[in-house]
N, C-alpha and C. Protein backbone atom coordinates (compact mmCIF):
# COMPACT_ATOMS: atom_id res chain seq x y z
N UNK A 1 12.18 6.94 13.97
CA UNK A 1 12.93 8.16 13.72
C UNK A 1 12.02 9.33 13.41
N UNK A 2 12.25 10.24 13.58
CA UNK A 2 11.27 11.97 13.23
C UNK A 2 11.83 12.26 12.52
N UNK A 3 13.06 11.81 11.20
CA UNK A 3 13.53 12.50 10.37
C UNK A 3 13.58 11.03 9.02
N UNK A 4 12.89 10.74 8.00
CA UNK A 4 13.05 10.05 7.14
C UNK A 4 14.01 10.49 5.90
N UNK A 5 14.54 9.91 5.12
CA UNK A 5 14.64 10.59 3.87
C UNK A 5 14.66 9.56 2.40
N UNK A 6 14.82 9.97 1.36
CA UNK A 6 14.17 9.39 -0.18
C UNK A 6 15.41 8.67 -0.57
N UNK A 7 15.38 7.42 -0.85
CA UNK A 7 16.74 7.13 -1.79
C UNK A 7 16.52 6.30 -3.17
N UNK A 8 16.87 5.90 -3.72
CA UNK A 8 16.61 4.80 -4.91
C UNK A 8 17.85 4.59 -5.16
N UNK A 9 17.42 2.74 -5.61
CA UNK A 9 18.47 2.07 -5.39
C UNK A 9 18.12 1.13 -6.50
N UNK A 10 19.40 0.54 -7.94
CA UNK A 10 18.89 -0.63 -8.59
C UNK A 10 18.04 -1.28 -7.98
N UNK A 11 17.49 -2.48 -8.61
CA UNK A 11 17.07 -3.62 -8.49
C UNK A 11 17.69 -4.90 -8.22
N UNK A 12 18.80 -4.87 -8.20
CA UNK A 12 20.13 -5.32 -8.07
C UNK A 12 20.40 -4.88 -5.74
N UNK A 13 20.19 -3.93 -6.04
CA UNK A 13 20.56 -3.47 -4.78
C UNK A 13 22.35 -2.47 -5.15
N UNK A 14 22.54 -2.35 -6.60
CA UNK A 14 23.33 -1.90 -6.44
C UNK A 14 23.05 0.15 -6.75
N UNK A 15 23.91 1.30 -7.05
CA UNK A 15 23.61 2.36 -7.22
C UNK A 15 23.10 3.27 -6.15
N UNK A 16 22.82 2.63 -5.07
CA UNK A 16 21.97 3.87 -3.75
C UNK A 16 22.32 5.02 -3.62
N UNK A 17 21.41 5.92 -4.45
CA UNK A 17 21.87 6.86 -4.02
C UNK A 17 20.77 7.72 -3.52
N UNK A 18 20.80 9.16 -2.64
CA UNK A 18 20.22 9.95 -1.94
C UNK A 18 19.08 11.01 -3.13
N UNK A 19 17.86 10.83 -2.49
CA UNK A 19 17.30 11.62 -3.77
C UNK A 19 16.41 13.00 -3.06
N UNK A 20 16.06 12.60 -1.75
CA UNK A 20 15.80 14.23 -0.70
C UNK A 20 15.20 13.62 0.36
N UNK A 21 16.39 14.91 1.42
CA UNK A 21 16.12 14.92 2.60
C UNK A 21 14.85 15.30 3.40
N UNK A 22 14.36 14.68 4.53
CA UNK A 22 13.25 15.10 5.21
C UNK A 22 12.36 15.19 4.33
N UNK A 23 12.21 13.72 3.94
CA UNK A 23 10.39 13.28 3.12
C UNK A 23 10.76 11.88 3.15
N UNK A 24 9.17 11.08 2.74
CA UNK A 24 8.51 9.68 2.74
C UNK A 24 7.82 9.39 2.04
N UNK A 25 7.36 8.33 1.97
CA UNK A 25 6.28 8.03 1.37
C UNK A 25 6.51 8.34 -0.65
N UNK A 26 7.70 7.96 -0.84
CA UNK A 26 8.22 8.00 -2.40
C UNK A 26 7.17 7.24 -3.27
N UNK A 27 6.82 7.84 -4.54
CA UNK A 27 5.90 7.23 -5.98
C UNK A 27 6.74 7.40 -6.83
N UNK A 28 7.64 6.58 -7.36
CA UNK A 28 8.40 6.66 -8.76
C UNK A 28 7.11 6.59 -10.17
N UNK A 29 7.04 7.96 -11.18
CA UNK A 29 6.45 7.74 -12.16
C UNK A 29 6.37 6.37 -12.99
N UNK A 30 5.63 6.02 -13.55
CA UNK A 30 5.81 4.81 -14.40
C UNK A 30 6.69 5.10 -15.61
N UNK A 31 7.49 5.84 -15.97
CA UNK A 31 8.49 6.10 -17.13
C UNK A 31 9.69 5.84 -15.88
N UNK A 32 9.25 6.31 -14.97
CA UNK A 32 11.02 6.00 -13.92
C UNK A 32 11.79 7.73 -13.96
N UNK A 33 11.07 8.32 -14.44
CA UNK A 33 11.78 10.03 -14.55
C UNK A 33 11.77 10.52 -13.55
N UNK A 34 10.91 10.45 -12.78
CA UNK A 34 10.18 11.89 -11.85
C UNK A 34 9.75 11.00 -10.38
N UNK A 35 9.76 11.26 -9.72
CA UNK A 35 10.05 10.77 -8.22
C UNK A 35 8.71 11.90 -7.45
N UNK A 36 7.34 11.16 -6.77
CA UNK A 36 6.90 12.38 -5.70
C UNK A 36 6.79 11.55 -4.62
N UNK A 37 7.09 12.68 -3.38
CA UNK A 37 7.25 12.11 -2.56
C UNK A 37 6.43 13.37 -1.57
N UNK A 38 6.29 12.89 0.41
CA UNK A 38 6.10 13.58 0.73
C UNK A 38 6.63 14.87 1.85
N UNK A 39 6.67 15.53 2.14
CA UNK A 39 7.49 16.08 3.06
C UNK A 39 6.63 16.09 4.63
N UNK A 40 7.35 15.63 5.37
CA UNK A 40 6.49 15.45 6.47
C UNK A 40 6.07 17.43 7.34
N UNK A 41 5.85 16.99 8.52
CA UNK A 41 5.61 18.22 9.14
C UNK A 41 4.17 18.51 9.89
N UNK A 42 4.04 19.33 10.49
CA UNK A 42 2.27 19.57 11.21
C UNK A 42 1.90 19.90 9.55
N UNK A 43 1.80 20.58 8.57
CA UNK A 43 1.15 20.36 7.51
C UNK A 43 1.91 19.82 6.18
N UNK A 44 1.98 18.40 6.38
CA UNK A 44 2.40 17.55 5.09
C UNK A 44 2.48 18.40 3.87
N UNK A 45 3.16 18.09 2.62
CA UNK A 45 2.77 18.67 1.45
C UNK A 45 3.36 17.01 0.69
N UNK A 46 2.83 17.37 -0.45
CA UNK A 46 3.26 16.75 -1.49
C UNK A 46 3.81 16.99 -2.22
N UNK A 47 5.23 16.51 -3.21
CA UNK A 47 6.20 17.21 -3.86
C UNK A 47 6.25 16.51 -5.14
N UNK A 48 6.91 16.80 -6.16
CA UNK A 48 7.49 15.93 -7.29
C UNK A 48 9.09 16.23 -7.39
N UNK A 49 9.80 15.59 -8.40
CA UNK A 49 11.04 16.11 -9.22
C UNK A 49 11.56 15.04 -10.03
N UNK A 50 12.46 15.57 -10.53
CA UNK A 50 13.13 14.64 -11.62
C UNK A 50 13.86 14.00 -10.94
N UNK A 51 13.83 12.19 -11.63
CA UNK A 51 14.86 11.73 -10.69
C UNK A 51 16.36 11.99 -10.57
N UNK A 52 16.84 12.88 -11.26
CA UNK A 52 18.10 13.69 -11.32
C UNK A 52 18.21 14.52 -10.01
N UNK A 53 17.05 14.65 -9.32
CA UNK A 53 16.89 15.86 -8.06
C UNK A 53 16.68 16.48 -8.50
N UNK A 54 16.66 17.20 -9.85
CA UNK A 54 15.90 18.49 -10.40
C UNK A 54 14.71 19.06 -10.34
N UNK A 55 14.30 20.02 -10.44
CA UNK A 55 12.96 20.81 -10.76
C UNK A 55 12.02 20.35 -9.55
N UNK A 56 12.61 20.12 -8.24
CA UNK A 56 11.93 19.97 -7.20
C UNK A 56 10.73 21.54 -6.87
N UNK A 57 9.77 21.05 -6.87
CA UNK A 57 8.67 21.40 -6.43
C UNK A 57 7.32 20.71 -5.35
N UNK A 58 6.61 22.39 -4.90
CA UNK A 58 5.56 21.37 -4.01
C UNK A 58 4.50 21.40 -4.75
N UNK A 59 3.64 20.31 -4.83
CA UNK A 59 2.31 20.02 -6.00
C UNK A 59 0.96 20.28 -5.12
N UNK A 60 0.96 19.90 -3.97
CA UNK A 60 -0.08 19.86 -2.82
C UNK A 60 0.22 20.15 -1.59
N UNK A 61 -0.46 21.02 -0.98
CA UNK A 61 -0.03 21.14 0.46
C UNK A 61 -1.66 20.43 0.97
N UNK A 62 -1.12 20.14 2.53
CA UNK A 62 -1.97 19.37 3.41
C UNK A 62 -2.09 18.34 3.23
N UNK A 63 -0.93 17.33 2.09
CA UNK A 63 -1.56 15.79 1.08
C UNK A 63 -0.31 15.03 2.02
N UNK A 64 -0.27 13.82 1.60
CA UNK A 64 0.24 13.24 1.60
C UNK A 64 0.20 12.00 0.97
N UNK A 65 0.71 11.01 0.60
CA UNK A 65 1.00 9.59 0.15
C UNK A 65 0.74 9.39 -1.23
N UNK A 66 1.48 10.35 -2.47
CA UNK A 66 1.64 9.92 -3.58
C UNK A 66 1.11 9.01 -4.55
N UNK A 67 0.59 8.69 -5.17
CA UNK A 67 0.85 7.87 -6.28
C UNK A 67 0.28 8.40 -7.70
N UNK A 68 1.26 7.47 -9.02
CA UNK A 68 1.15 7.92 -10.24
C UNK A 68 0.05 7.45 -10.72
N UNK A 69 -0.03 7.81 -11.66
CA UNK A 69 -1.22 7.52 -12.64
C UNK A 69 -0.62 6.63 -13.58
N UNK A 70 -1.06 5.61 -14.48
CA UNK A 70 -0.35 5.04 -15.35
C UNK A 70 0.03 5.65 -16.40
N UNK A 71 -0.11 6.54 -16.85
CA UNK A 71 0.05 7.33 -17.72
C UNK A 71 0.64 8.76 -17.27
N UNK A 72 1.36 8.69 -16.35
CA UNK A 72 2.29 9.43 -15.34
C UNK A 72 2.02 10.81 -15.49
N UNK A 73 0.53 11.27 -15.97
CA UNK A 73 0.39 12.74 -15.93
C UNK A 73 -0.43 13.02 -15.06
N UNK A 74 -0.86 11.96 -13.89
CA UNK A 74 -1.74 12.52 -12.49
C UNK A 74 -1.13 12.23 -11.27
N UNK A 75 -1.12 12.37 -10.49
CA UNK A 75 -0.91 12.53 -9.08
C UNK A 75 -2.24 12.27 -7.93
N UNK A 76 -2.33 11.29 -7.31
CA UNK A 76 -3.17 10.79 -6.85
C UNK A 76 -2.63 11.40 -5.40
N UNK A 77 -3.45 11.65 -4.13
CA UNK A 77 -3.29 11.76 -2.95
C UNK A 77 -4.29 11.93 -1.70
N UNK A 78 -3.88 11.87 -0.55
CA UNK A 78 -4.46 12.20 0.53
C UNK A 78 -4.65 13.53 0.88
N UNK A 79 -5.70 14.00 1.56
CA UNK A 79 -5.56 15.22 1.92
C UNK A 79 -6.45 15.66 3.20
N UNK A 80 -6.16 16.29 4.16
CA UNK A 80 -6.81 16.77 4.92
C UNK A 80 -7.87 17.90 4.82
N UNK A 81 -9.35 17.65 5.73
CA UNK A 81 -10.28 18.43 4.98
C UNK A 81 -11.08 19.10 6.29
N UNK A 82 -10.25 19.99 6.24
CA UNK A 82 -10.89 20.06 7.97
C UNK A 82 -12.65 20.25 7.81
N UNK A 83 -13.14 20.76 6.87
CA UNK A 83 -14.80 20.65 7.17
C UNK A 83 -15.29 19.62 7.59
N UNK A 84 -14.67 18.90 6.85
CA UNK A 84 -15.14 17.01 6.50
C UNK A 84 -14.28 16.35 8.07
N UNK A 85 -13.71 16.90 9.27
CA UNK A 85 -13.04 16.14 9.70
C UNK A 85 -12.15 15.51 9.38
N UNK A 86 -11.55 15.25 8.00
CA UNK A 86 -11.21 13.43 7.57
C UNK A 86 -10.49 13.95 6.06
N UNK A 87 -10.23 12.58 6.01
CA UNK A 87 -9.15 12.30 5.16
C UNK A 87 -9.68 11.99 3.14
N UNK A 88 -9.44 12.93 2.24
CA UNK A 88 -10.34 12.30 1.17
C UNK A 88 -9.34 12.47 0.53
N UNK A 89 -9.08 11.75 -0.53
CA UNK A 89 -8.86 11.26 -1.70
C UNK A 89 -8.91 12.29 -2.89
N UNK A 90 -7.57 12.77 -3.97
CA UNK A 90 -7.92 13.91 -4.80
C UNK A 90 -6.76 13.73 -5.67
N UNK A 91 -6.83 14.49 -6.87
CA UNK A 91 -5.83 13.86 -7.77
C UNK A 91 -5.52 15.37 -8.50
N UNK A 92 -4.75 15.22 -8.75
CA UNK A 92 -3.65 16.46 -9.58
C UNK A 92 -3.13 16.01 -10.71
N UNK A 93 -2.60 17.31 -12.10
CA UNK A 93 -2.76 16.79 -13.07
C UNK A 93 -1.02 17.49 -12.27
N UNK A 94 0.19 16.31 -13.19
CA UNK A 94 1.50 17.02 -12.65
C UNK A 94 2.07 18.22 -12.70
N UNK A 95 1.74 19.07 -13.28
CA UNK A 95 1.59 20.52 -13.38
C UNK A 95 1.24 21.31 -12.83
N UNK A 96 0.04 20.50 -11.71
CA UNK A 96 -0.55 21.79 -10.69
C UNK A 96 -1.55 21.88 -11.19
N UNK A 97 -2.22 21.72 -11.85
CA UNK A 97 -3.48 22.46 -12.42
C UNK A 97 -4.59 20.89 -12.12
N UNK A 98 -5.62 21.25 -12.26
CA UNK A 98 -7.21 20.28 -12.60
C UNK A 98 -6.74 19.11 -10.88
N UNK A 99 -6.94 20.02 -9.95
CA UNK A 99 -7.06 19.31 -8.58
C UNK A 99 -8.78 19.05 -8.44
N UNK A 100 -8.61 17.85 -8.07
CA UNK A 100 -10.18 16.97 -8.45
C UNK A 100 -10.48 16.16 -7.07
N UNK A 101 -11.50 16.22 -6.49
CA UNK A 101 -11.79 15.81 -5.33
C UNK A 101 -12.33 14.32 -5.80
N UNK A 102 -12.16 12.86 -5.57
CA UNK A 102 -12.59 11.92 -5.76
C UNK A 102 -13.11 11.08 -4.28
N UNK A 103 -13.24 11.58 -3.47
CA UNK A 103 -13.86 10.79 -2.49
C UNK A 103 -14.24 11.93 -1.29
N UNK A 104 -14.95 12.04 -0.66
CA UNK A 104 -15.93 12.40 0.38
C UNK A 104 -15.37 11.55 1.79
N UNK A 105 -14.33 12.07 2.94
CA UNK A 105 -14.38 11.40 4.27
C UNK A 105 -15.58 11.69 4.94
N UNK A 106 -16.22 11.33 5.68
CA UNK A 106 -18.00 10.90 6.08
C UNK A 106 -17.32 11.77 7.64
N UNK A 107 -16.96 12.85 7.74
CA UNK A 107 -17.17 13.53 8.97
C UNK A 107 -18.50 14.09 9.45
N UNK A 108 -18.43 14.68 10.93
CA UNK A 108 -19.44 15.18 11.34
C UNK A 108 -20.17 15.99 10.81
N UNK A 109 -19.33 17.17 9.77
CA UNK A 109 -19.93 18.14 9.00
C UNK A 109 -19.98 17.95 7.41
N UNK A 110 -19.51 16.59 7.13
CA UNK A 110 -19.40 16.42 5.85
C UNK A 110 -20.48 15.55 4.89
N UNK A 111 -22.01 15.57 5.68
CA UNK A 111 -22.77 14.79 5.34
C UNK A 111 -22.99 13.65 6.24
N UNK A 112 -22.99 12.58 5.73
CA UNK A 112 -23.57 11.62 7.25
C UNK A 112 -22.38 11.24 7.89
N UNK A 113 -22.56 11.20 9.07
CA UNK A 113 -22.09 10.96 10.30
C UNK A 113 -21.18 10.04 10.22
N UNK A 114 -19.95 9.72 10.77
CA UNK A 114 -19.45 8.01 10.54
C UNK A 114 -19.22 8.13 12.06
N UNK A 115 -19.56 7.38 12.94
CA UNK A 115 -19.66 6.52 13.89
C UNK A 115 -18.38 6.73 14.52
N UNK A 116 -17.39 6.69 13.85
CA UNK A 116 -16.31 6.41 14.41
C UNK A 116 -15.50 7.91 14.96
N UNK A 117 -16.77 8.83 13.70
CA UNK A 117 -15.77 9.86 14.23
C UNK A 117 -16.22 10.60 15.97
N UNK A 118 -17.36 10.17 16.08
CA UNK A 118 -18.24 10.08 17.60
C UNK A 118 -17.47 9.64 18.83
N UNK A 119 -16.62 8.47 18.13
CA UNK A 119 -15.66 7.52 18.74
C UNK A 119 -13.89 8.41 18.92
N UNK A 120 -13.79 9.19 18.12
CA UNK A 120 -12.70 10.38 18.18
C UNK A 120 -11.58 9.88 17.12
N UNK A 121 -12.36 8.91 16.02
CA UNK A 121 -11.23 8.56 15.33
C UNK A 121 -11.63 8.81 14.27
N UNK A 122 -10.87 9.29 13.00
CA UNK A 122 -11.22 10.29 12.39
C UNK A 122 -11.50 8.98 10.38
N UNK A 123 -12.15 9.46 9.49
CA UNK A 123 -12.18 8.98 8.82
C UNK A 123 -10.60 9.36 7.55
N UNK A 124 -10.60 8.26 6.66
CA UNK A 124 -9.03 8.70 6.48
C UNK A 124 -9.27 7.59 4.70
N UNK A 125 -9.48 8.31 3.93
CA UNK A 125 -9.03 7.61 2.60
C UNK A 125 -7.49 7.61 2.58
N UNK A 126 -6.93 6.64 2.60
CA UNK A 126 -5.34 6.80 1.80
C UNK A 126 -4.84 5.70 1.03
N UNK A 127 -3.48 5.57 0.96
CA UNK A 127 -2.82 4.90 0.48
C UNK A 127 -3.23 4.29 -1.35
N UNK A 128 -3.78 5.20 -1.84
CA UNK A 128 -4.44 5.01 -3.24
C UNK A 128 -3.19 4.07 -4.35
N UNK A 129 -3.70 3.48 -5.03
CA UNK A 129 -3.30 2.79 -5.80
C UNK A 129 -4.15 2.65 -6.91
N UNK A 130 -3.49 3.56 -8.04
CA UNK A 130 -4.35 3.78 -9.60
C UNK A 130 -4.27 1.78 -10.33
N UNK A 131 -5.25 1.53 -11.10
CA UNK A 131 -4.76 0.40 -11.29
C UNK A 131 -4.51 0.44 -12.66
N UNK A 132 -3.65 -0.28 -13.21
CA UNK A 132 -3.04 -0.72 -14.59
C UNK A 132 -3.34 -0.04 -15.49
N UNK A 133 -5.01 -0.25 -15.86
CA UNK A 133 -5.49 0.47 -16.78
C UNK A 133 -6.09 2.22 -16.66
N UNK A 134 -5.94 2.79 -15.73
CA UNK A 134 -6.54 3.86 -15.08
C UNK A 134 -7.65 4.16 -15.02
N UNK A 135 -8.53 2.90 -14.48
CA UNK A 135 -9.83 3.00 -14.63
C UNK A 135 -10.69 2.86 -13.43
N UNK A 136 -10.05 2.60 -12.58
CA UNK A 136 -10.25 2.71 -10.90
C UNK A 136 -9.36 2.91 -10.03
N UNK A 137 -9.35 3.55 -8.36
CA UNK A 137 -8.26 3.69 -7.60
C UNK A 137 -8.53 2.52 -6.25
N UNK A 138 -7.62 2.03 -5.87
CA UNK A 138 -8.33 1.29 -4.70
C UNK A 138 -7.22 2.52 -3.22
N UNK A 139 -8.07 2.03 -2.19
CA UNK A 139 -7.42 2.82 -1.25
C UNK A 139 -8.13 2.27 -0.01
N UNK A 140 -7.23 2.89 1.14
CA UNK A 140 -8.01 2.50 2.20
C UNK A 140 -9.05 3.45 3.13
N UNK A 141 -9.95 2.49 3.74
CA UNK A 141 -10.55 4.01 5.10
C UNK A 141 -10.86 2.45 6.30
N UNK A 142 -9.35 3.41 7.12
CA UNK A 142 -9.40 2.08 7.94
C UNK A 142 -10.44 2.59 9.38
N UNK A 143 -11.21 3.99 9.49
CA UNK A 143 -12.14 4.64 10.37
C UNK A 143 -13.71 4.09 9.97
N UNK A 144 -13.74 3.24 9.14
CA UNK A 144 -15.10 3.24 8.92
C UNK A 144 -15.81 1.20 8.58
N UNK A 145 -15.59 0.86 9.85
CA UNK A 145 -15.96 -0.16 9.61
C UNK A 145 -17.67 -0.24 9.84
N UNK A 146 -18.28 -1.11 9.03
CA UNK A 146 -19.46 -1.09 8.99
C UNK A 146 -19.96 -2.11 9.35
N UNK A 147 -19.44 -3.04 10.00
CA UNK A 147 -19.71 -4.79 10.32
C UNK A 147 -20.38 -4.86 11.11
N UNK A 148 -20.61 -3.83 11.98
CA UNK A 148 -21.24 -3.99 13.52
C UNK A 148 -22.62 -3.42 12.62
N UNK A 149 -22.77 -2.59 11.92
CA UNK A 149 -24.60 -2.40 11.49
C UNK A 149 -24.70 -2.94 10.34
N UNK A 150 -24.00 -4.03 9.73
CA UNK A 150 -24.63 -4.73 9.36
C UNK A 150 -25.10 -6.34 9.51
N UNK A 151 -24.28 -6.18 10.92
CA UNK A 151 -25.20 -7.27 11.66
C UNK A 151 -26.59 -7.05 12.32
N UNK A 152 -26.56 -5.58 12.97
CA UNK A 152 -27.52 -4.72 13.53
C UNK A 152 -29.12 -5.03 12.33
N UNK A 153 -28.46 -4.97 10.76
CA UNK A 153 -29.72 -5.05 9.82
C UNK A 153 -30.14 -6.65 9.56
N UNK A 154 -28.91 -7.31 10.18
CA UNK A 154 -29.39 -8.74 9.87
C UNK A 154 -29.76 -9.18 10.74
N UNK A 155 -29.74 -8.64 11.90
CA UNK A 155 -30.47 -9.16 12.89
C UNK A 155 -31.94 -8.43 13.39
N UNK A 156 -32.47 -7.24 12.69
CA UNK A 156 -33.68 -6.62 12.33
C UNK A 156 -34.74 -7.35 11.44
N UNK A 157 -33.88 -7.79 10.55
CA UNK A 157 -34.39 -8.78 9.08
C UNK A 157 -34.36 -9.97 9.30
N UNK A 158 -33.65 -10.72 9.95
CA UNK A 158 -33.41 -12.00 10.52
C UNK A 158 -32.71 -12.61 9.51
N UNK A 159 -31.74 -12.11 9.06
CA UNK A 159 -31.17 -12.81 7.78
C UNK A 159 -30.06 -13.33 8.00
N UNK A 160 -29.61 -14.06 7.29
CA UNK A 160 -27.74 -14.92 7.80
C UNK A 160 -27.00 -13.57 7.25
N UNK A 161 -26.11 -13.93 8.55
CA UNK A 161 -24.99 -12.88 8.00
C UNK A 161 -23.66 -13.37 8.38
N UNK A 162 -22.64 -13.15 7.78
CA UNK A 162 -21.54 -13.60 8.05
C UNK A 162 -20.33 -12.77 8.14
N UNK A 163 -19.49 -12.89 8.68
CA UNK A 163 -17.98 -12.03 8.48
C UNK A 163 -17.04 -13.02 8.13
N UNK A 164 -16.26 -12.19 7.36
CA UNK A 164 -14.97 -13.32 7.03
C UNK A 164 -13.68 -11.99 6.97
N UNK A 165 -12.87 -12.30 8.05
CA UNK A 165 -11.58 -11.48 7.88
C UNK A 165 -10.70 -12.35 6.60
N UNK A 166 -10.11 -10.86 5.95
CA UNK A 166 -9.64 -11.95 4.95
C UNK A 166 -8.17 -11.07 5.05
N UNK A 167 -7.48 -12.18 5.49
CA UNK A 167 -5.90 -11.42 5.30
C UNK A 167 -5.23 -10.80 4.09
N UNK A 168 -4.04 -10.00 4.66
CA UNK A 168 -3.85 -9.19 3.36
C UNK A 168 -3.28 -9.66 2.45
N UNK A 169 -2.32 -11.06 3.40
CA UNK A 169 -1.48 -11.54 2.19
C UNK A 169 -2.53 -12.86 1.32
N UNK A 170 -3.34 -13.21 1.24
CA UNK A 170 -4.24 -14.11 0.72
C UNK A 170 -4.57 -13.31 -0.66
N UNK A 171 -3.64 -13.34 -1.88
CA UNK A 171 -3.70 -12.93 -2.87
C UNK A 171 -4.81 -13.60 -3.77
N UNK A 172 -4.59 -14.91 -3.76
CA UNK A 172 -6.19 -15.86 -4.49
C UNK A 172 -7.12 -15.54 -4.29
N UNK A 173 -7.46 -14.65 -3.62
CA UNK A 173 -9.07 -14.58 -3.14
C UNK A 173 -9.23 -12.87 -3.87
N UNK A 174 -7.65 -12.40 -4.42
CA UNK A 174 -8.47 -10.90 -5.10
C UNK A 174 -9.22 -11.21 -6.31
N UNK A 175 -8.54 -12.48 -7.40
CA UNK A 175 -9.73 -12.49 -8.57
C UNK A 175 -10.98 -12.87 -8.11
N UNK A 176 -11.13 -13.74 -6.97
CA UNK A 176 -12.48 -13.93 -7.15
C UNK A 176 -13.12 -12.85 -6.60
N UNK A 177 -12.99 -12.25 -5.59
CA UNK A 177 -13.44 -10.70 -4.94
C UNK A 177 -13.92 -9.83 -6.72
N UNK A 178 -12.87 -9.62 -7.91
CA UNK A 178 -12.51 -8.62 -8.60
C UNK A 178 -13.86 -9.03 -9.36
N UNK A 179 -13.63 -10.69 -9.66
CA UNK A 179 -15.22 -11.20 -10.51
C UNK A 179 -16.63 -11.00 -10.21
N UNK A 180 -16.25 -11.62 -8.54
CA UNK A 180 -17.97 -11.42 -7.93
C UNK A 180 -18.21 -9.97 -7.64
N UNK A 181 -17.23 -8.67 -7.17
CA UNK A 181 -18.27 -7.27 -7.47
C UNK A 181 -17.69 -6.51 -8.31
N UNK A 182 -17.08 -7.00 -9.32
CA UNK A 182 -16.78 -5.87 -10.55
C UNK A 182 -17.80 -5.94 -11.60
């Protein structure tokens, strides 16, 4: 469809009701008050409001894909950077104010090169997820795989190297991932 829109619904599945038209990508605050979501379009923005529908506002333009902070006074998002080519990562305090750049997309003009963007595909932090304690964000950059040079260095060095695809739903394998590089 080219037209999405916001709803929330118990947990139950009962209550559905409509919370705004023509947007995606919904972040319910961690108190459950305030709802951001995004509005689509050639330039995305990012919005908040009360979950009443009230006090709708836009928080970010050019962002997209929401999320809260645990402590529901930041706003995490995507954003387009045309210097950078690509997609970085930036956070807002809910008010609008203290917009903070947290990640660097590796475009042509944005410092080193990423490979892929040579390839016409563009680099892209998203889908952020603050964790529990607000002490790291995880997210994705699905433009920048690095597997192919670092076989390139293991095969310079002559060293074993290995790949292991690891599916998404294979949840057992995040503590040990979280132990061995945290």
């Amino acid at each position: 469809p080219d037209r999405y829109d916001v709803y929330v619904v118990g947990v139950d599945g009962s209550h559905l009701r409509l919370l705004a038209r023509d947007a995606r990508e919904a972040a319910v605050s961690t108190d459950g008050s305030r709802i951001a979501f995004t509005r689509p379009g050639a330039f995305p923005s990012v919005w908040i409001m009360r979950r009443n529908r009230s006090g709708a506002r836009r928080l970010a333009s050019h962002a997209r894909s929401p999320a809260w902070s645990p402590d529901g006074k930041t706003i995490y998002f995507s954003r387009w950077v045309e210097a950078d080519h690509g997609t970085s990562l930036f956070s807002i305090r809910d008010d609008g104010t203290r917009l903070v750049r947290l990640t660097r997309a590796r475009g042509p003009s944005g410092g080193e090169t990423n490979p892929s963007v040579r390839a016409g595909c563009f680099p892209s932090h998203e889908g952020s997820s603050p964790s529990a304690d607000g002490r790291s964000i995880a997210f994705t950059d699905p433009a920048y795989d690095e597997s192919k040079y670092a076989r390139q260095v293991a095969d310079r060095y002559r060293t074993r190297h290995f790949v292991d695809t690891v599916e998404s739903d294979d949840f057992d394998l995040i503590d040990v991932l979280a132990r061995t590089y945290d």
